[in-house]
N, C-alpha and C. Protein backbone atom coordinates (compact mmCIF):
# COMPACT_ATOMS: atom_id res chain seq x y z
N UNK A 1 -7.24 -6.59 12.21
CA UNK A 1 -6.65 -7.59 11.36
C UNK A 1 -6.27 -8.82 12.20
N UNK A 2 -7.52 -9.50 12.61
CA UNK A 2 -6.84 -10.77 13.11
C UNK A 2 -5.93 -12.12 12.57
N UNK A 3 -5.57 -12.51 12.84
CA UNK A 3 -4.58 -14.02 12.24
C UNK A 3 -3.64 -13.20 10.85
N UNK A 4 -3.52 -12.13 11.22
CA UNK A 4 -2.43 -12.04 10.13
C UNK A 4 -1.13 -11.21 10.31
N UNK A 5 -0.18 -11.67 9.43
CA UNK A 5 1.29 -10.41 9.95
C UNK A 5 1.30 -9.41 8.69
N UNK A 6 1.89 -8.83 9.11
CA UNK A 6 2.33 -7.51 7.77
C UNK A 6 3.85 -7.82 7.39
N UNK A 7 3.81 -8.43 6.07
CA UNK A 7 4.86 -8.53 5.55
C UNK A 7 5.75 -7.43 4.99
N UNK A 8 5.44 -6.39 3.99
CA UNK A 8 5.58 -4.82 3.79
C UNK A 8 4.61 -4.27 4.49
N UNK A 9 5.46 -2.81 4.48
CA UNK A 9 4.73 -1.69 4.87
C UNK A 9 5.29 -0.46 4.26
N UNK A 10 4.33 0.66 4.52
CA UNK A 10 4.52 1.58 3.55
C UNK A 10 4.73 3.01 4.93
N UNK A 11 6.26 3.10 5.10
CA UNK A 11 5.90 4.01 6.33
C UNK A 11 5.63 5.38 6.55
N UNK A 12 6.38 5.93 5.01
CA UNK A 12 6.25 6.81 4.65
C UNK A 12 5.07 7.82 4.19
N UNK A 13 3.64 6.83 4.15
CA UNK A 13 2.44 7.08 3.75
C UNK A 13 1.85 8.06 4.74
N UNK A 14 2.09 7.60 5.89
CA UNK A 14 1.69 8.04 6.95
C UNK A 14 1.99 9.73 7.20
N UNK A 15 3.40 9.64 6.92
CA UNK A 15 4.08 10.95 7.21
C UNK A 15 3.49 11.68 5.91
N UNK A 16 3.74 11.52 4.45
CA UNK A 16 3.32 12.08 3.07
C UNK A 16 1.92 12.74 3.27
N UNK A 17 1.04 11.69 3.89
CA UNK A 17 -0.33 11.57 3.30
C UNK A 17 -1.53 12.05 4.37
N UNK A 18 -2.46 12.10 4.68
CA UNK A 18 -3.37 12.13 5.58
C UNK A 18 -4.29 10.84 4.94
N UNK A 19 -4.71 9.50 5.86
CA UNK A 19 -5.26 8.96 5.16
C UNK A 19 -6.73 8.78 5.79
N UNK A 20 -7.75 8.95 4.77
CA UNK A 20 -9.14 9.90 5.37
C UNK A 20 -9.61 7.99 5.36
N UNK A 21 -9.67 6.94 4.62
CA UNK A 21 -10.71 5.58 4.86
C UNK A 21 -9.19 4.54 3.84
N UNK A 22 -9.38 3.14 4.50
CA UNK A 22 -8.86 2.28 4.51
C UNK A 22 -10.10 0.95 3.69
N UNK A 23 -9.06 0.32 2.67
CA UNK A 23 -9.68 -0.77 1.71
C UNK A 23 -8.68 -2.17 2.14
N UNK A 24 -9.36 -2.94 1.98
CA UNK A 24 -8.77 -4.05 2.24
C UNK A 24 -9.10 -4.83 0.66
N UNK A 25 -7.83 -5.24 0.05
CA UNK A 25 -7.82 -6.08 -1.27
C UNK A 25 -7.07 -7.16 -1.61
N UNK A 26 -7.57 -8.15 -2.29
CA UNK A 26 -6.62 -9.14 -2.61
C UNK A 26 -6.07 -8.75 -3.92
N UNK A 27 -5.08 -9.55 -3.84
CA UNK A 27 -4.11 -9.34 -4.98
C UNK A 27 -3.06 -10.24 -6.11
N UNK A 28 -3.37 -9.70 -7.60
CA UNK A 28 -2.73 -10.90 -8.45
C UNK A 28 -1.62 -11.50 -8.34
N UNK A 29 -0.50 -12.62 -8.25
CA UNK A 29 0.67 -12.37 -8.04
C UNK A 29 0.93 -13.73 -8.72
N UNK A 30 2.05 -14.24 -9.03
CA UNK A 30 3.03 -15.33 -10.02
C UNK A 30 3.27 -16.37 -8.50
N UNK A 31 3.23 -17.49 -8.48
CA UNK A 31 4.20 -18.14 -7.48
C UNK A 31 5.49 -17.42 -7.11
N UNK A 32 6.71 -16.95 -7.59
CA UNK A 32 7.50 -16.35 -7.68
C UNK A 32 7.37 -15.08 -6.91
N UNK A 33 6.33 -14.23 -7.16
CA UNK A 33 6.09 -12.84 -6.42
C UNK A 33 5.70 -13.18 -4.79
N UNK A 34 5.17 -14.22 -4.95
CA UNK A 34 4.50 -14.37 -3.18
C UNK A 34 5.73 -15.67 -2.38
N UNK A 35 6.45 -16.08 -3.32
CA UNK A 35 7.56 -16.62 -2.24
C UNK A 35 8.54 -15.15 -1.95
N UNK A 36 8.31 -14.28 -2.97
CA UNK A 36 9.58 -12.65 -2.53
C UNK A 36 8.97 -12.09 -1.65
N UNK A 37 7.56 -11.70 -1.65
CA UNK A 37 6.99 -11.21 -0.93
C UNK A 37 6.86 -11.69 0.61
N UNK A 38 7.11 -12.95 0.78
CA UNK A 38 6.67 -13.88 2.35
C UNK A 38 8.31 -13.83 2.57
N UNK A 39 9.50 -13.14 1.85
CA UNK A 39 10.91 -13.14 2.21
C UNK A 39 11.19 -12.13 2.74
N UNK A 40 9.56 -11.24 2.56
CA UNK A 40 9.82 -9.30 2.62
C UNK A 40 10.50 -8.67 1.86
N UNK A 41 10.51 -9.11 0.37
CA UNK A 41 11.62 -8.84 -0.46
C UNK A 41 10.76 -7.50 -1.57
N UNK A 42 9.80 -6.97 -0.87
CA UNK A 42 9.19 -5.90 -1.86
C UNK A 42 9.23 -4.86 -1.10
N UNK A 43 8.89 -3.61 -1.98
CA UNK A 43 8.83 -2.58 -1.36
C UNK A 43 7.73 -1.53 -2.31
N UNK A 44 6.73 -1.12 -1.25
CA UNK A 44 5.10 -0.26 -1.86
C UNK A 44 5.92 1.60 -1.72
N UNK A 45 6.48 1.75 -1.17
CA UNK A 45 7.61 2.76 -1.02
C UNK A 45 6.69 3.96 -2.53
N UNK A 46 7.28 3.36 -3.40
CA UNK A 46 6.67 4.50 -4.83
C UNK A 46 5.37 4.31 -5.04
N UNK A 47 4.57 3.23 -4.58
CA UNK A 47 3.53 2.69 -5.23
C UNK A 47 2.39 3.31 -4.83
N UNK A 48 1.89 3.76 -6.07
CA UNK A 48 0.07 4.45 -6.00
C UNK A 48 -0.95 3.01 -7.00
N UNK A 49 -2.16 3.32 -6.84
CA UNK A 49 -3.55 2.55 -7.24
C UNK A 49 -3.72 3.36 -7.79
N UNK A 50 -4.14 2.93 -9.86
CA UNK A 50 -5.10 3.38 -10.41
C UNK A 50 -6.22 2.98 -10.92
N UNK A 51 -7.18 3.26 -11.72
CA UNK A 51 -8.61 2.91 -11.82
C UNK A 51 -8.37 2.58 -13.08
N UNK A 52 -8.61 1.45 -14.05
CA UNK A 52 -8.38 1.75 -15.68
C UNK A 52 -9.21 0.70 -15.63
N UNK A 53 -10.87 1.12 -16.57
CA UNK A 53 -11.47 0.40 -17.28
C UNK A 53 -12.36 -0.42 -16.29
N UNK A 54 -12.78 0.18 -14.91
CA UNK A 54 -13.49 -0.51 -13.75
C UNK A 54 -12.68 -1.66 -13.05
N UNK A 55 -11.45 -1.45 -13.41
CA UNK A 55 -10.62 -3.00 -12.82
C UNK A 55 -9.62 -1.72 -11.93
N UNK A 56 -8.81 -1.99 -10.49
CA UNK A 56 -7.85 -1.39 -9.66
C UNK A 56 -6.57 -2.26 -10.08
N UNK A 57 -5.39 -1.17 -10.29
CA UNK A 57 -3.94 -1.66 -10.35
C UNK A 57 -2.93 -1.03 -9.76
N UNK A 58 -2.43 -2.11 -9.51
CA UNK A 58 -0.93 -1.80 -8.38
C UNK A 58 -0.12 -1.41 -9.40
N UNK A 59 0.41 -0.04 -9.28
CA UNK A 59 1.50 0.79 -10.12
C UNK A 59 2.83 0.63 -9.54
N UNK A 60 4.11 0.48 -9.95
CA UNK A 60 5.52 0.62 -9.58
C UNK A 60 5.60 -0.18 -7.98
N UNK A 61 4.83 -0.91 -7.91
CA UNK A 61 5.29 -1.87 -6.44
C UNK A 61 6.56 -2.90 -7.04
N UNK A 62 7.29 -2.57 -6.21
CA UNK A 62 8.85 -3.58 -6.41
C UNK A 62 8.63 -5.00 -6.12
N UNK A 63 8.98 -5.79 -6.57
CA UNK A 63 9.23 -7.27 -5.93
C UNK A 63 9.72 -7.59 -6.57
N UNK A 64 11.39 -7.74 -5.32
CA UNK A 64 12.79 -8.75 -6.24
C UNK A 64 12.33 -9.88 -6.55
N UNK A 65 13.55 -10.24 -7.55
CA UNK A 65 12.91 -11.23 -8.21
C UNK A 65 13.34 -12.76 -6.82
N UNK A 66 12.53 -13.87 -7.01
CA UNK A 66 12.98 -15.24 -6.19
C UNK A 66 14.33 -15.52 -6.76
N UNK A 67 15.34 -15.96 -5.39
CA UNK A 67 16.33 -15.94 -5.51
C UNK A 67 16.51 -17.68 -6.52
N UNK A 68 15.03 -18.25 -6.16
CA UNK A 68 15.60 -19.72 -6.67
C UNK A 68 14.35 -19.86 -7.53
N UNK A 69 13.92 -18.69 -8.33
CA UNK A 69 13.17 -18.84 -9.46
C UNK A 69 13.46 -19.40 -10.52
N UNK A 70 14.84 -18.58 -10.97
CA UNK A 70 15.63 -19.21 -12.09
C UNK A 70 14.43 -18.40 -13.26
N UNK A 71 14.70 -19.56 -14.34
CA UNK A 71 13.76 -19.51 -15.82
C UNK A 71 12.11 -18.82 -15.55
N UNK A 72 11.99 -19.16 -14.70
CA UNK A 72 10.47 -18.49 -14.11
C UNK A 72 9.90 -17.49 -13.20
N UNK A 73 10.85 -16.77 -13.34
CA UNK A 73 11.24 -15.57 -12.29
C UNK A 73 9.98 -14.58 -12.86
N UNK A 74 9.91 -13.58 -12.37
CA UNK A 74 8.80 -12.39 -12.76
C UNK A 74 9.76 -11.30 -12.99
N UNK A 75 8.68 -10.66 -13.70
CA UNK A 75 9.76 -9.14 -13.88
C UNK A 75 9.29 -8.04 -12.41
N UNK A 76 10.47 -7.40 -12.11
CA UNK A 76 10.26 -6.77 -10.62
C UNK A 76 9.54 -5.95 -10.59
N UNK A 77 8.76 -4.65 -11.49
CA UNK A 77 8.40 -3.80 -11.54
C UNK A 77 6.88 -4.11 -12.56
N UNK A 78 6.11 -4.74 -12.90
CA UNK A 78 5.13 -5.15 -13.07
C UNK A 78 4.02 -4.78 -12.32
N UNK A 79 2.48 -4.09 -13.34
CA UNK A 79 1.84 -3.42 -12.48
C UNK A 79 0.92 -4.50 -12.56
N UNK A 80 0.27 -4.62 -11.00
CA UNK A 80 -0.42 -5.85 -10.50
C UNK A 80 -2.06 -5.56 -10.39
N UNK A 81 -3.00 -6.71 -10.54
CA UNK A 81 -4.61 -5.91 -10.24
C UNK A 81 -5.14 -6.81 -9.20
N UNK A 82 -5.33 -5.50 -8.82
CA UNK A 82 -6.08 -5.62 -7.30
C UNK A 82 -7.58 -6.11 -7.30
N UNK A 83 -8.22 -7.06 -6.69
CA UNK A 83 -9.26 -7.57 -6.64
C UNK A 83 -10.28 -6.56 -5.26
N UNK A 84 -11.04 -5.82 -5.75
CA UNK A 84 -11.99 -5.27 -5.07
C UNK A 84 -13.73 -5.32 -5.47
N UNK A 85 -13.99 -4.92 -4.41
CA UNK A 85 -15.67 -5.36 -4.95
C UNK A 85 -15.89 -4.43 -5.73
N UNK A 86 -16.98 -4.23 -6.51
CA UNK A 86 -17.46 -3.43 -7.71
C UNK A 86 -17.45 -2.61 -7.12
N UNK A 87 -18.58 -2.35 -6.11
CA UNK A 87 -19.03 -0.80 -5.54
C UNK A 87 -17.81 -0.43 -4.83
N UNK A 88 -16.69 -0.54 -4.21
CA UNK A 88 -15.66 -0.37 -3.80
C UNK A 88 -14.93 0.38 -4.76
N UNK A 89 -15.18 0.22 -6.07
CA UNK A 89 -13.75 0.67 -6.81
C UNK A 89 -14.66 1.68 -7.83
N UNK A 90 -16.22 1.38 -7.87
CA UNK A 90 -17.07 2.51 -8.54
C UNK A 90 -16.93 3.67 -7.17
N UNK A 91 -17.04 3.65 -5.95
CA UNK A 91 -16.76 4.44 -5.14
C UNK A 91 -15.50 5.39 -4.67
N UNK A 92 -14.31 4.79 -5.36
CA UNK A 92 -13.08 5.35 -5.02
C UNK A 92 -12.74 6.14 -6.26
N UNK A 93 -13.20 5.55 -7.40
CA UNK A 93 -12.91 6.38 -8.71
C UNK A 93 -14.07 7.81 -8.54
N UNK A 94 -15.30 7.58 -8.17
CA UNK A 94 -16.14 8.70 -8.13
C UNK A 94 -15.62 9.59 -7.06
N UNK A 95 -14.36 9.26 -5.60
CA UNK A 95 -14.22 10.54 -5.23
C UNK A 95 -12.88 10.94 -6.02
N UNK A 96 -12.26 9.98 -6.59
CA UNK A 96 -10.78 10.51 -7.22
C UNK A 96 -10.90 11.68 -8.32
N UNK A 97 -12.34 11.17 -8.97
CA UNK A 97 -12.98 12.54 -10.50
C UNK A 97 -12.95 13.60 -9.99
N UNK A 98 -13.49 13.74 -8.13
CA UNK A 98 -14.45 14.87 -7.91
C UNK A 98 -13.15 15.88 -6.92
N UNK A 99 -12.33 15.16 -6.24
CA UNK A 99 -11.32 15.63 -5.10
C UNK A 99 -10.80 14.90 -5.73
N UNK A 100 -9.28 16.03 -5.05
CA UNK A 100 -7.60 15.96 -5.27
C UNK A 100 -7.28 14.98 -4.16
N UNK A 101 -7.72 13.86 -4.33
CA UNK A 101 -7.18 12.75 -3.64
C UNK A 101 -6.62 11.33 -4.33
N UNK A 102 -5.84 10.64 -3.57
CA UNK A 102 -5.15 9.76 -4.66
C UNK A 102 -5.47 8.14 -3.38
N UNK A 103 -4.87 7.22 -4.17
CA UNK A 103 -5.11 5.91 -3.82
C UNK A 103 -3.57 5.11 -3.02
N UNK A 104 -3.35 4.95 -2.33
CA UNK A 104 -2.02 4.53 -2.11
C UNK A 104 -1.92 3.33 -1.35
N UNK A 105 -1.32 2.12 -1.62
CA UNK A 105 -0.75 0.97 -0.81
C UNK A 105 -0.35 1.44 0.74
N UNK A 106 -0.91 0.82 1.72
CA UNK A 106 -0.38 1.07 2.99
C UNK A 106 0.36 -0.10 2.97
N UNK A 107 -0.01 -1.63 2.94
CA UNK A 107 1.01 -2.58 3.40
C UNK A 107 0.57 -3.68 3.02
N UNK A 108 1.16 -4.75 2.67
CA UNK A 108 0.98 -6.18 1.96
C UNK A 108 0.83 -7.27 3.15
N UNK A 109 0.22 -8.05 3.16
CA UNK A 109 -0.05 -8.61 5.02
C UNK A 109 -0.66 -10.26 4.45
N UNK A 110 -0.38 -10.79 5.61
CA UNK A 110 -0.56 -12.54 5.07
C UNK A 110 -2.04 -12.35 5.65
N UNK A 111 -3.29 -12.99 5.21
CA UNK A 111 -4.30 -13.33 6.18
C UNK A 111 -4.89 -14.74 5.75
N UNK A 112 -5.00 -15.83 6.51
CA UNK A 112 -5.91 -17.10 6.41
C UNK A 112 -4.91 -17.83 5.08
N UNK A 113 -3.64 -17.45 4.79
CA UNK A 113 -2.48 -17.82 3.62
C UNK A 113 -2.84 -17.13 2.33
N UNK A 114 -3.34 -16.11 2.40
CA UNK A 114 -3.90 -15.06 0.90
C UNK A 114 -2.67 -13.70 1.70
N UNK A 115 -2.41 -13.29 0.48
CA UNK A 115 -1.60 -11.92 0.28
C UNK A 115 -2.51 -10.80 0.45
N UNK A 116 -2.82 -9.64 1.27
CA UNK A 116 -3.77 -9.04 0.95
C UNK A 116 -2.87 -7.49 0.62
N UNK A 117 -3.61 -6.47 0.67
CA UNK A 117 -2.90 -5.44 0.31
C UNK A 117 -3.55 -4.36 1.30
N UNK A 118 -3.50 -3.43 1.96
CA UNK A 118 -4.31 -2.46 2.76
C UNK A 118 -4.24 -1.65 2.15
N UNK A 119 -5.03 -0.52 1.54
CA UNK A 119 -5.01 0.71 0.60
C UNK A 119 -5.50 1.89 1.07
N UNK A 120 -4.94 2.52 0.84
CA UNK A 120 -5.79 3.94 1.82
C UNK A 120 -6.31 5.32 1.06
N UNK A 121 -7.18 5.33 1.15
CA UNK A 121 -7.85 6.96 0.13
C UNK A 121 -7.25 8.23 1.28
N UNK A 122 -5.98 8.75 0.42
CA UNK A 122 -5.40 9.89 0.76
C UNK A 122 -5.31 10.65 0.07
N UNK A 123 -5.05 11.93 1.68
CA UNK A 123 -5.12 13.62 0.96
C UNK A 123 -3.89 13.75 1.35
N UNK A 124 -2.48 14.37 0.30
CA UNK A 124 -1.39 14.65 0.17
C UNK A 124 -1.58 15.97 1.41
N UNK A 125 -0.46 15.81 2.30
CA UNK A 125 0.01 16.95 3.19
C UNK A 125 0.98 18.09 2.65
N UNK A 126 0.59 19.30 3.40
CA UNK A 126 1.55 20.62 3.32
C UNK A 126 2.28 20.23 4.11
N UNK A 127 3.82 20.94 3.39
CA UNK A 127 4.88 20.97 4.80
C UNK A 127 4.72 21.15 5.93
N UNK A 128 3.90 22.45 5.71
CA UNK A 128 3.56 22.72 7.64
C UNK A 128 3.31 21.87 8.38
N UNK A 129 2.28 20.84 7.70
CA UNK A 129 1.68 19.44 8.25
C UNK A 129 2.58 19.09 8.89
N UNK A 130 3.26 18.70 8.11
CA UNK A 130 4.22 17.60 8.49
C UNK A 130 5.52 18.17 9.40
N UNK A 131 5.76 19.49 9.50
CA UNK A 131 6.30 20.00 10.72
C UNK A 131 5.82 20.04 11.88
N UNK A 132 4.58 20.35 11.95
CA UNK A 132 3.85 20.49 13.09
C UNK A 132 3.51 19.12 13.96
N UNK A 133 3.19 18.00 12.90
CA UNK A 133 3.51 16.75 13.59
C UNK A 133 4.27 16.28 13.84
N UNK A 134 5.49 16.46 13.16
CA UNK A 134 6.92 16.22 13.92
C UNK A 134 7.54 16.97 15.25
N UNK A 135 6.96 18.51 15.61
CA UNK A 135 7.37 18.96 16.75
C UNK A 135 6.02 18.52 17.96
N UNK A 136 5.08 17.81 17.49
CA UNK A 136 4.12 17.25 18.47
C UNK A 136 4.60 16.00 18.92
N UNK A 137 5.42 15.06 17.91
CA UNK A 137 5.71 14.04 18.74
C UNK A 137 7.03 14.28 19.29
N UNK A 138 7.67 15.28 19.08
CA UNK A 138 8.94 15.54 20.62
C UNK A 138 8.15 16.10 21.04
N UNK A 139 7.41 17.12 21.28
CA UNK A 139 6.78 17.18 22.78
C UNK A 139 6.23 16.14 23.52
N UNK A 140 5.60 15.16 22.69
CA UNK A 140 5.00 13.65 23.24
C UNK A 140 6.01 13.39 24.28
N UNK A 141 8.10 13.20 23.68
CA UNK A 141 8.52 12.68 23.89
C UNK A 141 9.19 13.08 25.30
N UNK A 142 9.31 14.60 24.85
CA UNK A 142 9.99 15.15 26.35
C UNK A 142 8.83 14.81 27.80
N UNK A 143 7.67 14.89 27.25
CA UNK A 143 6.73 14.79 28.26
C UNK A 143 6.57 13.44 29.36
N UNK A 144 6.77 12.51 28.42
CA UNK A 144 6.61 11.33 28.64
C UNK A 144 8.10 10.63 29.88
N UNK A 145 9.75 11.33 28.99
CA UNK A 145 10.16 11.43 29.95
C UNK A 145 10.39 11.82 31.39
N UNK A 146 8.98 12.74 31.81
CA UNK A 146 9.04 13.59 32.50
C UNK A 146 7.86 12.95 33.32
């Protein structure tokens, strides 16, 4: 990702999810949503991607409202559509039919002054998972002190 910052992020994805391939998308938004968003004022935290009707949408992504919107403010919880290429989103719905895998926001990021969104095709983790990678990175940690 050159020339760009990550405004949200989704950190929890990481730990939840195993994420098997990464989408890069642009995304709809109000004047209002992308001055909250460039404040870091959202959060992808709940937010999954669904498929309805060959078009991709951003489900339960937060964005407070602009503090100096006033009368033209957005509503915070508004589900947003994601701009992806055709075969991109005929490809993600054909593995979502076939595997127990789901669509999830990794992080909202400025690039070239466009909002983009990073999305990731994930497989939900077992606890064990997620124990076992948590006692791998203290061993990382004791090691490293050492």
């Amino acid at each position: 990702m050159k020339n760009s910052n990550i405004l949200v992020s989704n950190k929890k994805a990481y730990h939840n999810y195993e994420i098997l391939e990464t989408f890069e998308a642009g995304i709809v938004l109000k004047g209002s949503e992308i001055k909250s968003i460039r404040n870091h004022a959202a959060s992808i935290q709940d937010a999954y991607i669904t498929i309805k009707k060959g078009e991709a949408w951003l489900i339960n992504a937060s964005i407070s409202p602009y503090r100096f919107g006033g009368l033209f403010n957005h509503e915070e919880k508004r589900d947003k559509k994601l701009l992806l290429h055709k075969k991109e989103i005929l490809k993600l719905q054909k593995i979502i039919q076939t595997k127990p895998y789901t669509i999830i926001p990794l992080s909202l990021y400025l690039k070239n002054g466009y909002i983009k969104v990073k999305i990731g095709l994930a497989k939900g983790k077992k606890i064990y998972e997620k124990r076992e990678k948590i006692k791998e990175k203290e061993a990382k940690k004791i090691i490293k002190k050492f």
